[in-house]
Protein backbone atom coordinates (compact mmCIF):
# COMPACT_ATOMS: atom_id res chain seq x y z
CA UNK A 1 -94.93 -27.88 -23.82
CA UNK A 2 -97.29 -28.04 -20.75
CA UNK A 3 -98.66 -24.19 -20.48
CA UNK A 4 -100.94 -23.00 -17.78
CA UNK A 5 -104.82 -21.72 -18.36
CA UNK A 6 -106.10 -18.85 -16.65
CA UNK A 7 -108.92 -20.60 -15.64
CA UNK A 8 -107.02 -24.15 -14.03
CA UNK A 9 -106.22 -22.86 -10.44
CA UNK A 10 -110.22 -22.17 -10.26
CA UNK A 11 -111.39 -25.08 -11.16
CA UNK A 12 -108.40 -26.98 -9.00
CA UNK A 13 -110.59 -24.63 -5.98
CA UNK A 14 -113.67 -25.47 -6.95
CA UNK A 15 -112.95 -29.43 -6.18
CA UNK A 16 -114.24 -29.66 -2.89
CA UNK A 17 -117.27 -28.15 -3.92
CA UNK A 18 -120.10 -30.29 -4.56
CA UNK A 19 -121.18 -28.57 -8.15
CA UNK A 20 -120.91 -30.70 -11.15
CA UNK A 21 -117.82 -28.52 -12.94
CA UNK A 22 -118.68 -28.15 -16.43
CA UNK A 23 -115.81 -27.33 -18.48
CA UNK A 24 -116.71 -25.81 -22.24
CA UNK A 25 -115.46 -24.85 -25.19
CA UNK A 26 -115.28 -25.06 -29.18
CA UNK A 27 -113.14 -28.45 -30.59
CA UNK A 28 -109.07 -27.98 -29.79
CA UNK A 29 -109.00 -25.52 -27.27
CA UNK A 30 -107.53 -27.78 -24.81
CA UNK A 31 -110.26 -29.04 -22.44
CA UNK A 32 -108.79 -32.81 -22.78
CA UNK A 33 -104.99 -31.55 -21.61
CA UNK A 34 -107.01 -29.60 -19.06
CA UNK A 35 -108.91 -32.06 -17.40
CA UNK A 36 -105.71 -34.10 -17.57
CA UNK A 37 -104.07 -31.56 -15.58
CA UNK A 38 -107.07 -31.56 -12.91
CA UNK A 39 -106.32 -35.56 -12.95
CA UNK A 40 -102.47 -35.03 -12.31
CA UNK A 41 -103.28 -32.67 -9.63
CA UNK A 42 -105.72 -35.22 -7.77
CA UNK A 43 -103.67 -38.58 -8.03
CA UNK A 44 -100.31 -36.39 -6.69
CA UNK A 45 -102.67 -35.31 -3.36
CA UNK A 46 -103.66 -39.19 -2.81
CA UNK A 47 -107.16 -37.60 -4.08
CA UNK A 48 -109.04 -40.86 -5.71
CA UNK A 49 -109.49 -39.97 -9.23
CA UNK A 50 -111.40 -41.70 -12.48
CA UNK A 51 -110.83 -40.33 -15.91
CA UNK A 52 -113.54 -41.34 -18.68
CA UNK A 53 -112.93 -40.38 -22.26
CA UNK A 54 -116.19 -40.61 -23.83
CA UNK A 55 -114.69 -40.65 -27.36
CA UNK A 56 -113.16 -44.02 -25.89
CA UNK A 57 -115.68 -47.38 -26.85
CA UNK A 58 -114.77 -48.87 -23.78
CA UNK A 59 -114.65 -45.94 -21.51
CA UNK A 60 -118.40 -45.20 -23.22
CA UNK A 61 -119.22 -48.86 -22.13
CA UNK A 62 -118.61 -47.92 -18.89
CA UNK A 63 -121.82 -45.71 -18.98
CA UNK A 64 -123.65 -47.66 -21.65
CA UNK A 65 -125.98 -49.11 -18.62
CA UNK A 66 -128.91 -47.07 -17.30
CA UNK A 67 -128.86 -44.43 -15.10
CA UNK A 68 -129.14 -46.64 -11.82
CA UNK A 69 -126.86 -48.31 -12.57
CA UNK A 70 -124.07 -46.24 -13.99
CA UNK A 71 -124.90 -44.63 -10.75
CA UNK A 72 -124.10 -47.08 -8.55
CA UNK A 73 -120.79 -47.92 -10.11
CA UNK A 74 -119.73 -43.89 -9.79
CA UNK A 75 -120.93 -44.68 -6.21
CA UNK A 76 -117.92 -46.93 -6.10
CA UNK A 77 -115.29 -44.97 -7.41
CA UNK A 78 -115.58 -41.96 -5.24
CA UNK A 79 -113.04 -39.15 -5.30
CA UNK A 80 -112.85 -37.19 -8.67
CA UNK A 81 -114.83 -38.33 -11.70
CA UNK A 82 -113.45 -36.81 -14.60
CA UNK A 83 -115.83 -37.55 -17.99
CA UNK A 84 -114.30 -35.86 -21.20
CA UNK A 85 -116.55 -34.92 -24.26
CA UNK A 86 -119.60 -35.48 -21.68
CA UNK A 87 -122.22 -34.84 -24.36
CA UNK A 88 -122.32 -38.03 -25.90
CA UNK A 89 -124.43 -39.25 -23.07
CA UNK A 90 -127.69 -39.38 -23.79
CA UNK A 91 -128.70 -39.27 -20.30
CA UNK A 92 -126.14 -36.61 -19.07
CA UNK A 93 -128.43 -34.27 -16.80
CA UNK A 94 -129.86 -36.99 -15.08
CA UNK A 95 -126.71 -38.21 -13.97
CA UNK A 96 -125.56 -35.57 -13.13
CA UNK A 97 -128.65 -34.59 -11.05
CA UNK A 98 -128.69 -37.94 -9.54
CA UNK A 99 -124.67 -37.24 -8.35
CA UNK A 100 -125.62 -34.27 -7.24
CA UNK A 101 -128.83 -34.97 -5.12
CA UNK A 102 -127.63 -38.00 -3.98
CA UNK A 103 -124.26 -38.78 -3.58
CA UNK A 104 -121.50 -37.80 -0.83
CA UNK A 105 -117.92 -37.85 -1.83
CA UNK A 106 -117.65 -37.61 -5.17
CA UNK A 107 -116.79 -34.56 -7.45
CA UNK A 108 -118.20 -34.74 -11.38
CA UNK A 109 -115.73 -32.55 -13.30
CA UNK A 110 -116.97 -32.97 -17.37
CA UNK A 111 -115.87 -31.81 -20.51
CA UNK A 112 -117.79 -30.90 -23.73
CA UNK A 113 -117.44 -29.51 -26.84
CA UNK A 114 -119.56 -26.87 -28.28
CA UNK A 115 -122.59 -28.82 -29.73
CA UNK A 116 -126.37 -28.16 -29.99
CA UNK A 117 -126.92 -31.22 -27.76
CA UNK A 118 -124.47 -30.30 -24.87
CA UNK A 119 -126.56 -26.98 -24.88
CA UNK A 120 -129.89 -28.86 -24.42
CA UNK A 121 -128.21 -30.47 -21.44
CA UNK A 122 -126.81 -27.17 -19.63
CA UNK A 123 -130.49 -26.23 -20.00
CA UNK A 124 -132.10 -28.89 -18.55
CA UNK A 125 -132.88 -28.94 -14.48
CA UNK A 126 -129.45 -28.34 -13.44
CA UNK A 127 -129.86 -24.90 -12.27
CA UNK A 128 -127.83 -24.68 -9.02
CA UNK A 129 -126.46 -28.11 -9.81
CA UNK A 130 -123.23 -26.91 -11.85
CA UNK A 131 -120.47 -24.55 -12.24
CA UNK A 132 -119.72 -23.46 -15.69
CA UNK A 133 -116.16 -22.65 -17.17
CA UNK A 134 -115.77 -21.32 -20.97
CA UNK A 135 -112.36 -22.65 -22.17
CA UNK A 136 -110.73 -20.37 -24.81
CA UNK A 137 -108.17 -20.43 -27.25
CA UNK A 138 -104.62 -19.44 -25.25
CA UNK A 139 -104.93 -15.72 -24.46
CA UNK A 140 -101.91 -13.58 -24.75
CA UNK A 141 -99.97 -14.26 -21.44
CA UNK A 142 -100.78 -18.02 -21.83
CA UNK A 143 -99.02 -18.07 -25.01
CA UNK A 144 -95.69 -15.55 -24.27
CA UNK A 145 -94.10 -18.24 -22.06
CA UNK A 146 -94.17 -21.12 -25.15
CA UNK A 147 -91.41 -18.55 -26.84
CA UNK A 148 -87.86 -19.31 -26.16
CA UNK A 149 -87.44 -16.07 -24.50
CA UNK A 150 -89.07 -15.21 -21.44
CA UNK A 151 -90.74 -11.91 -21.31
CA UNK A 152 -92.95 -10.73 -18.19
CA UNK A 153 -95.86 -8.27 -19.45
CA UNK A 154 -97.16 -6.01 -16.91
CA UNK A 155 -98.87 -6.57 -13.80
CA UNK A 156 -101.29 -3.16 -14.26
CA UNK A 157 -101.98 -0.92 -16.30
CA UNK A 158 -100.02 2.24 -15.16
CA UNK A 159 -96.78 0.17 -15.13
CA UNK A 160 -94.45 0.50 -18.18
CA UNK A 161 -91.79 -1.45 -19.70
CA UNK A 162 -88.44 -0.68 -21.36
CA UNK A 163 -88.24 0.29 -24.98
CA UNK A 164 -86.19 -3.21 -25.71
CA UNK A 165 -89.06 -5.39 -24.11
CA UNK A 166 -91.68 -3.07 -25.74
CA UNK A 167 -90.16 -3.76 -29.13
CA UNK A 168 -90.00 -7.57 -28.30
CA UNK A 169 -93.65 -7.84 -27.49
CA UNK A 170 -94.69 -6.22 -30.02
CA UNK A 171 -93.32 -8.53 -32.67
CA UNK A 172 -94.70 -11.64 -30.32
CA UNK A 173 -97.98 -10.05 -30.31
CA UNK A 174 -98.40 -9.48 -34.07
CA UNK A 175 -97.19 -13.68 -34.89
CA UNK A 176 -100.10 -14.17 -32.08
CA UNK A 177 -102.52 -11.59 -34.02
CA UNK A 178 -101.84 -13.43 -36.98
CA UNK A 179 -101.95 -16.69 -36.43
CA UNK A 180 -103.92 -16.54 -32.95
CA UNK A 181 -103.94 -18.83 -29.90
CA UNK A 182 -105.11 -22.58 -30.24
CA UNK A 183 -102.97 -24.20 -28.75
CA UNK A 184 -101.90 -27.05 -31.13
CA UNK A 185 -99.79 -24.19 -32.81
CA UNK A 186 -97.14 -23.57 -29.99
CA UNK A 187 -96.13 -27.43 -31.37
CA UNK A 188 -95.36 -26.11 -34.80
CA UNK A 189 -92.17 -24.30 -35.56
CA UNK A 190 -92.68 -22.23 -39.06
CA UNK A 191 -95.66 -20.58 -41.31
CA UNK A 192 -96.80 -23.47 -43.10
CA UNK A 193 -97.44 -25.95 -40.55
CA UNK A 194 -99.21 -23.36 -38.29
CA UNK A 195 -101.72 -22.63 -41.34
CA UNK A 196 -101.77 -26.23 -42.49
CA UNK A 197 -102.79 -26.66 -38.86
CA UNK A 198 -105.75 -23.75 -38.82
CA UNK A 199 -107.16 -24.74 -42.60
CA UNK A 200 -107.80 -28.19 -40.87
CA UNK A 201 -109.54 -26.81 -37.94
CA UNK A 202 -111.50 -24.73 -40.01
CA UNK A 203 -112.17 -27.92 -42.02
CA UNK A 204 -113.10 -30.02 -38.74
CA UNK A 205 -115.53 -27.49 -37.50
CA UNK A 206 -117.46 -27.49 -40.95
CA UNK A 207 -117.33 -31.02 -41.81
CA UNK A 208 -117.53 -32.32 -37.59
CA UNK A 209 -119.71 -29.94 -36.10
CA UNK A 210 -121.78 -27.90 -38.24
CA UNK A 211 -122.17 -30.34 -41.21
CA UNK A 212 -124.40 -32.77 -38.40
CA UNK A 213 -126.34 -29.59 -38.01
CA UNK A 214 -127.38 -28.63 -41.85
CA UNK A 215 -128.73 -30.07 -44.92
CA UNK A 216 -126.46 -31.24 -47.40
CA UNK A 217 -127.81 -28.19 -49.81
CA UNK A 218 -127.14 -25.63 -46.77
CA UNK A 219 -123.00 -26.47 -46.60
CA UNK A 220 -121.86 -24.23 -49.75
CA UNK A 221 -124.09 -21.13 -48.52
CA UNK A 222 -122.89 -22.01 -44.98
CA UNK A 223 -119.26 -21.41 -46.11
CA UNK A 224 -119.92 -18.54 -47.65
CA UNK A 225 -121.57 -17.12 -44.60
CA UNK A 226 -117.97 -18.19 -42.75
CA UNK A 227 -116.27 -15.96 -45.24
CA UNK A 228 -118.84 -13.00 -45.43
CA UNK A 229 -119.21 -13.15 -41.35
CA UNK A 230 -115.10 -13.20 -41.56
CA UNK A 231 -114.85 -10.30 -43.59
CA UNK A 232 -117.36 -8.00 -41.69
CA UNK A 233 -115.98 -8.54 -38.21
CA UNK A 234 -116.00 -5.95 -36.12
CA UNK A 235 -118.50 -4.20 -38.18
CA UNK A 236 -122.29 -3.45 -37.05
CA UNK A 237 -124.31 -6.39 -38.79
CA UNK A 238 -126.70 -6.38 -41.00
CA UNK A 239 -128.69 -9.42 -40.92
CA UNK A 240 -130.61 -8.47 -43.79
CA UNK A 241 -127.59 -6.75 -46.01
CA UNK A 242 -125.91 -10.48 -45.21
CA UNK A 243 -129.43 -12.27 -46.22
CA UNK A 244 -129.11 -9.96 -49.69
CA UNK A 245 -125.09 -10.51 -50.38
CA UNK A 246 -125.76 -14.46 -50.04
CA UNK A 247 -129.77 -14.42 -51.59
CA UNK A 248 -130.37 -16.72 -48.71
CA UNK A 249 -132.94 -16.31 -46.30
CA UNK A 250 -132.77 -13.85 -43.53
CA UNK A 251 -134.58 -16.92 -41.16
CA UNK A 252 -131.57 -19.24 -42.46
CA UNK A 253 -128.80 -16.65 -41.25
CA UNK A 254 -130.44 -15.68 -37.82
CA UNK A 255 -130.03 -19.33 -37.25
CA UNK A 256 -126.88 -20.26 -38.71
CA UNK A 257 -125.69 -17.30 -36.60
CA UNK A 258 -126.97 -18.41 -33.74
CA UNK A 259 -125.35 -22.15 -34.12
CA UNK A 260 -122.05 -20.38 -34.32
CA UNK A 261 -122.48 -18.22 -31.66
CA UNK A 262 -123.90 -21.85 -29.60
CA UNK A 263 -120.70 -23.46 -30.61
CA UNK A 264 -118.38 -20.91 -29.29
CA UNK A 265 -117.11 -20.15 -33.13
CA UNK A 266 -118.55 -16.49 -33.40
CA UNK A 267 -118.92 -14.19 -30.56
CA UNK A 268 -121.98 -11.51 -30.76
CA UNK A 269 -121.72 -8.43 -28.74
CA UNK A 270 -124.32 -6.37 -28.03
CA UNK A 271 -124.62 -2.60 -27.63
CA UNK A 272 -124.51 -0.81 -24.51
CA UNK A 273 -128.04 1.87 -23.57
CA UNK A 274 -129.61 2.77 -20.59
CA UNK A 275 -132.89 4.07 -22.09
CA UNK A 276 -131.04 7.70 -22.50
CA UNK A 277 -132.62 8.26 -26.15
CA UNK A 278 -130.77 7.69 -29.34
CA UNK A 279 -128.35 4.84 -28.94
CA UNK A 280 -128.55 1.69 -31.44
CA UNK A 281 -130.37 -0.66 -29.59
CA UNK A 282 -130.94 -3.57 -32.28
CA UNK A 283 -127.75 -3.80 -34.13
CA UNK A 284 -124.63 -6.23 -32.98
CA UNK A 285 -121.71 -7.07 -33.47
CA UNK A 286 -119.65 -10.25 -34.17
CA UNK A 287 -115.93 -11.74 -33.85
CA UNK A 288 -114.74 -15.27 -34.73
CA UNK A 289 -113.80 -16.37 -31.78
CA UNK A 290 -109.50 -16.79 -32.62
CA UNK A 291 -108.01 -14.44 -34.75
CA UNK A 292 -106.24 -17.49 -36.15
CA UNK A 293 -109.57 -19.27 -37.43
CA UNK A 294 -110.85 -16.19 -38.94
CA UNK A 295 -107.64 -15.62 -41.16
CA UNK A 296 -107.58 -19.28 -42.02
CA UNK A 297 -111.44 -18.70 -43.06
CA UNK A 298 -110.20 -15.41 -44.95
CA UNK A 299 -106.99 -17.21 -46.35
CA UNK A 300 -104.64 -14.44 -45.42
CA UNK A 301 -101.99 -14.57 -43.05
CA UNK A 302 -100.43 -11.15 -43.70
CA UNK A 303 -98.80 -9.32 -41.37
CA UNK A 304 -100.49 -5.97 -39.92
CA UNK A 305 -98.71 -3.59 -41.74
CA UNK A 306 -100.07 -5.58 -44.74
CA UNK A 307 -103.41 -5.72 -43.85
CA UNK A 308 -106.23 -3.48 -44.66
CA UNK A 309 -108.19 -4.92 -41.72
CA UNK A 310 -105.70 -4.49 -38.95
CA UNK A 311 -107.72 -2.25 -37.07
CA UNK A 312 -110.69 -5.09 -36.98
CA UNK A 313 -107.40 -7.84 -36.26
CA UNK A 314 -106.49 -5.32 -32.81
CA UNK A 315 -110.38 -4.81 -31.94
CA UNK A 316 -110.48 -8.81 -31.95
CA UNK A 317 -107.39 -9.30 -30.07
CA UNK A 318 -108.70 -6.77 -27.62
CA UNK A 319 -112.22 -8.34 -27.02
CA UNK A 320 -110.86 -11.74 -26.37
CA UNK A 321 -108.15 -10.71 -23.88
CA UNK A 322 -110.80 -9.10 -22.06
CA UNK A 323 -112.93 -11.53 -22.59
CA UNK A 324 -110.70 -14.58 -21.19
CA UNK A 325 -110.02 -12.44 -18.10
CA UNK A 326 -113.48 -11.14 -17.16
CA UNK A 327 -114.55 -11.42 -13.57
CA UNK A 328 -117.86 -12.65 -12.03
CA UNK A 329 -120.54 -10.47 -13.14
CA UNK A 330 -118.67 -8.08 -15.83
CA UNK A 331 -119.77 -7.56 -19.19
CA UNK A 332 -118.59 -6.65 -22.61
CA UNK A 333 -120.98 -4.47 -25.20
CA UNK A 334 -120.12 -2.04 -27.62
CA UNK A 335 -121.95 1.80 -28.12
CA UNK A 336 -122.88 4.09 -31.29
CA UNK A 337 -125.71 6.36 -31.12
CA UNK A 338 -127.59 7.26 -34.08
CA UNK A 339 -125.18 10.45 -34.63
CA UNK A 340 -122.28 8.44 -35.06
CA UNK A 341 -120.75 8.80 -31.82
CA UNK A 342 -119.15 5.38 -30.87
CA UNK A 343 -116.75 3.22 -28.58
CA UNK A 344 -115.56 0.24 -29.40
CA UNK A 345 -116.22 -1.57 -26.33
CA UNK A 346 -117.66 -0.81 -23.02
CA UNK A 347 -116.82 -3.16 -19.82
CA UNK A 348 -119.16 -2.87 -17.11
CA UNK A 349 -119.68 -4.16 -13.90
CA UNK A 350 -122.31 -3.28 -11.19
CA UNK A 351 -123.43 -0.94 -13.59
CA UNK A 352 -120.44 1.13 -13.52
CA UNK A 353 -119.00 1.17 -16.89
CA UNK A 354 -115.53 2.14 -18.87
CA UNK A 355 -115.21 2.60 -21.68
CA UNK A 356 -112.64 1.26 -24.23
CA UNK A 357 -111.00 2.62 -27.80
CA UNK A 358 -109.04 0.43 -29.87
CA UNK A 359 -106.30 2.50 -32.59
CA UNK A 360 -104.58 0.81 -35.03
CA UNK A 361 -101.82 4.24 -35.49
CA UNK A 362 -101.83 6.66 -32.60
CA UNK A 363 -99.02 8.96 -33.01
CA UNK A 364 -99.91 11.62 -29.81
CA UNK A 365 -102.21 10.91 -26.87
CA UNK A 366 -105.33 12.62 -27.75
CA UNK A 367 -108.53 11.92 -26.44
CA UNK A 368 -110.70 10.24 -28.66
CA UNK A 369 -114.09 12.24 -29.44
CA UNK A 370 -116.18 9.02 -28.58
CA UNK A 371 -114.44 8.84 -25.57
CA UNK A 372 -115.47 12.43 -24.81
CA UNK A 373 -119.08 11.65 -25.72
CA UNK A 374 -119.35 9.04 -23.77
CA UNK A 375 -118.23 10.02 -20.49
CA UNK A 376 -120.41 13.30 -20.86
CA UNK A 377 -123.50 10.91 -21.35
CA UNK A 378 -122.59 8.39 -18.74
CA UNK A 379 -121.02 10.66 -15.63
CA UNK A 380 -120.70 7.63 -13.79
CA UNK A 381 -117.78 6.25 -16.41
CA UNK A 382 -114.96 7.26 -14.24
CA UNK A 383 -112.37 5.72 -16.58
CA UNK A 384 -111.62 5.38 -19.90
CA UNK A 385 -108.75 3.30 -21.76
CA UNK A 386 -106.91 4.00 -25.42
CA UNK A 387 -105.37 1.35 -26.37
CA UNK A 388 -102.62 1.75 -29.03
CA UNK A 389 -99.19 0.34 -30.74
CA UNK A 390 -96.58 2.61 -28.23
CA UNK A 391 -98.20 5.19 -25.85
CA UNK A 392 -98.31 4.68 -22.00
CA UNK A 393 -99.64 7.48 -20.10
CA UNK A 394 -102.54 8.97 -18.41
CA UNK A 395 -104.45 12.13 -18.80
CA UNK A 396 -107.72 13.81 -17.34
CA UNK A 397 -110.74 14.33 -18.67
CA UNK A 398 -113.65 16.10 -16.49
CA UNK A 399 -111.97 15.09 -13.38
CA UNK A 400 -112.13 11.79 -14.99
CA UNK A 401 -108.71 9.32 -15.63
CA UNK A 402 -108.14 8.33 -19.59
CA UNK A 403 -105.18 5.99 -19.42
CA UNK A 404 -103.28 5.34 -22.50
CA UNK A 405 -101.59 1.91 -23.10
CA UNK A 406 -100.16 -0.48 -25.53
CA UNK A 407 -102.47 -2.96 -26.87
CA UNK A 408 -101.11 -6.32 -25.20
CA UNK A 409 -102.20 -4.13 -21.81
CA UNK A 410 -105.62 -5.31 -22.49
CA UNK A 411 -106.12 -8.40 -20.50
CA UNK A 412 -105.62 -5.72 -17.43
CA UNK A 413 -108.37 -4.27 -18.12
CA UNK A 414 -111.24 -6.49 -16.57
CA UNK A 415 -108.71 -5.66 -13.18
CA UNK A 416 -109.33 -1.89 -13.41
């Protein structure tokens, strides 16, 4: 089943630019099937088009040459040049710079998975050179129309559906929860394949990725991290409580922490302050980056009502629909002073911000006290959201809108 990304008909815009597209992402998100799609698109609009899989010997051949002269046979092709898993050329940036500085009619769209090296690329003197897209597991809405049943969610926040499609989505949403969005699973039609499926990704990241990054010794504590990480997500994290659980250095976690957040495999989010006192400025806080992946680390696929972490399961499901649909220049952070006042998340953009609490069981539409807090400390947050399993409604609070609305509402969010 083909299914469309959020992020395709941008990069299909972006072709006649001249910027190299770079198109990232962790292992088996579906960059490959994406940059398929861009090649589909091209050949179908008589656009000249090239595709290179690097994990290919002879397509790698192709490059094997120096950079002249790789550069002179891309000079030949024009049109689009489409190079998947582009990090497994050693001299990368310089092609790319070259393309960029000095060739007309040609458009470098590349793929690359989420390793160390690909990162030392990105860094190096292409600054103004390339566009950057983060490919993520399927969000929500990319995932409802691979179920035999169409159902449309809404197009904004104040819009409501039926009781009947309410219930529907609902049930969709908690198999996506569960089992979360890569998109090999759509292909699998009951429980066991779909976690046979996630226990090998888990097993491909360790042994593919991360195991080329570690000493042999480091592997066992480096799964344990996985699970520890896994179990505290959502949570405010304590580097050093994690260093103590595991007796391994708190050096050795800062950096393993920081290869999974390189690798798109562990999202950190940061807290939200404007210099107004007593917020927690130091502390994050993480999120595997598929809900999927971190059950399949945790070895429980439970439903919600099963689950004593369902409320951490919603928060995650929350971030990365926000997340997949953020806009140019919005961020995500979180915000606790040292009193104990907190939000869960807090989206801002051109310093405006709004703030955002996740409930797992909601059974009236009260405001939340954080909620409160926050919009007394930040006047400028002129809207709040509550999301929650079956309320849809808005209320005031100082003059200020605090919508209520079912948790699958959240990709609207970025929109508001």
């Amino acid at each position: 089943m083909s299914l469309k990304r959020i992020v395709y008909d941008e990069i299909i815009s972006d072709l006649s630019r001249k910027e190299i597209s770079i198109i990232v992402g962790p292992r088996q998100v579906g960059k490959t099937t994406l940059l398929q799609k861009v090649a589909v698109y091209s050949r179908n609009r008589d656009i000249k088009c090239k595709y290179f899989n690097l994990e290919m010997p002879s397509d790698m051949h192709y490059f094997s040459g120096d950079t002249g002269e790789t550069l002179k046979n891309i000079s030949r092709q024009k049109g689009v040049i489409l190079i998947d898993e582009f990090h497994y050329l050693p001299n990368a940036t310089r092609l790319f710079k070259a393309v960029y500085d000095g060739v007309k009619g040609i458009k470098v769209c590349a793929t690359g998975s989420s390793a160390i090296e690909m990162h030392k690329h990105l860094k190096e003197s292409l600054a103004g050179r390339r566009r950057l897209y983060r490919l993520f597991p399927l969000s929500f809405s990319e995932w409802l129309p691979s179920k035999p049943k169409t159902i449309r969610l809404p197009a904004k926040l104040a819009h409501s559906v039926n009781v009947s499609v309410h219930g529907r989505i609902k049930k969709y949403l908690e198999e996506f929860i569960v089992f979360g969005g890569m998109p090999g699973l759509v292909h699998e039609k009951n429980r066991q394949a779909k976690k046979r499926l996630l226990f090998d990704l888990v097993a491909t990241y360790i042994q593919k990725d991360i195991k080329a990054l570690l000493r042999e010794e480091d592997i066992l504590s480096f799964n344990r991290l996985l699970s520890l990480l896994a179990a505290q997500e959502g949570c405010l994290l304590s580097e050093n409580g994690v260093s103590n659980d595991l007796n391994y250095s708190l050096r050795q976690v800062r950096k393993d922490i920081a290869i999974l957040n390189q690798m798109f495999l562990l999202d950190v989010i940061k807290p939200f302050f404007t210099n107004r006192g007593r917020e927690l400025k130091q502390v994050n806080k993480i999120y595997y980056f598929d809900t999927g992946i971190r059950n399949a680390v945790l070895r429980d696929f439970r439903g919600l009502g099963q689950r004593p972490d369902k409320g951490a399961l919603l928060e995650s499901f929350v971030f990365h629909e926000m997340q997949k649909n953020l806009k140019a220049g919005q961020e995500i952070f979180y915000w606790r002073t040292r009193e104990k006042e907190e939000v869960d998340f807090v989206l801002v953009q051109d310093r405006i911000p709004v703030a955002i609490e996740v409930k797992s069981k909601l059974l009236v539409p009260e405001i939340p006290a954080g909620i409160k807090g926050f919009m007394k400390k930040y006047p400028e947050c002129k809207k709040a959201v509550v999301l929650n399993e079956d309320i849809n409604k808005t209320m005031q609070y100082r003059g200020n809108a605090v919508i209520f609305a079912p948790h699958y509402y959240a990709f609207l969010i970025p929109l508001l």
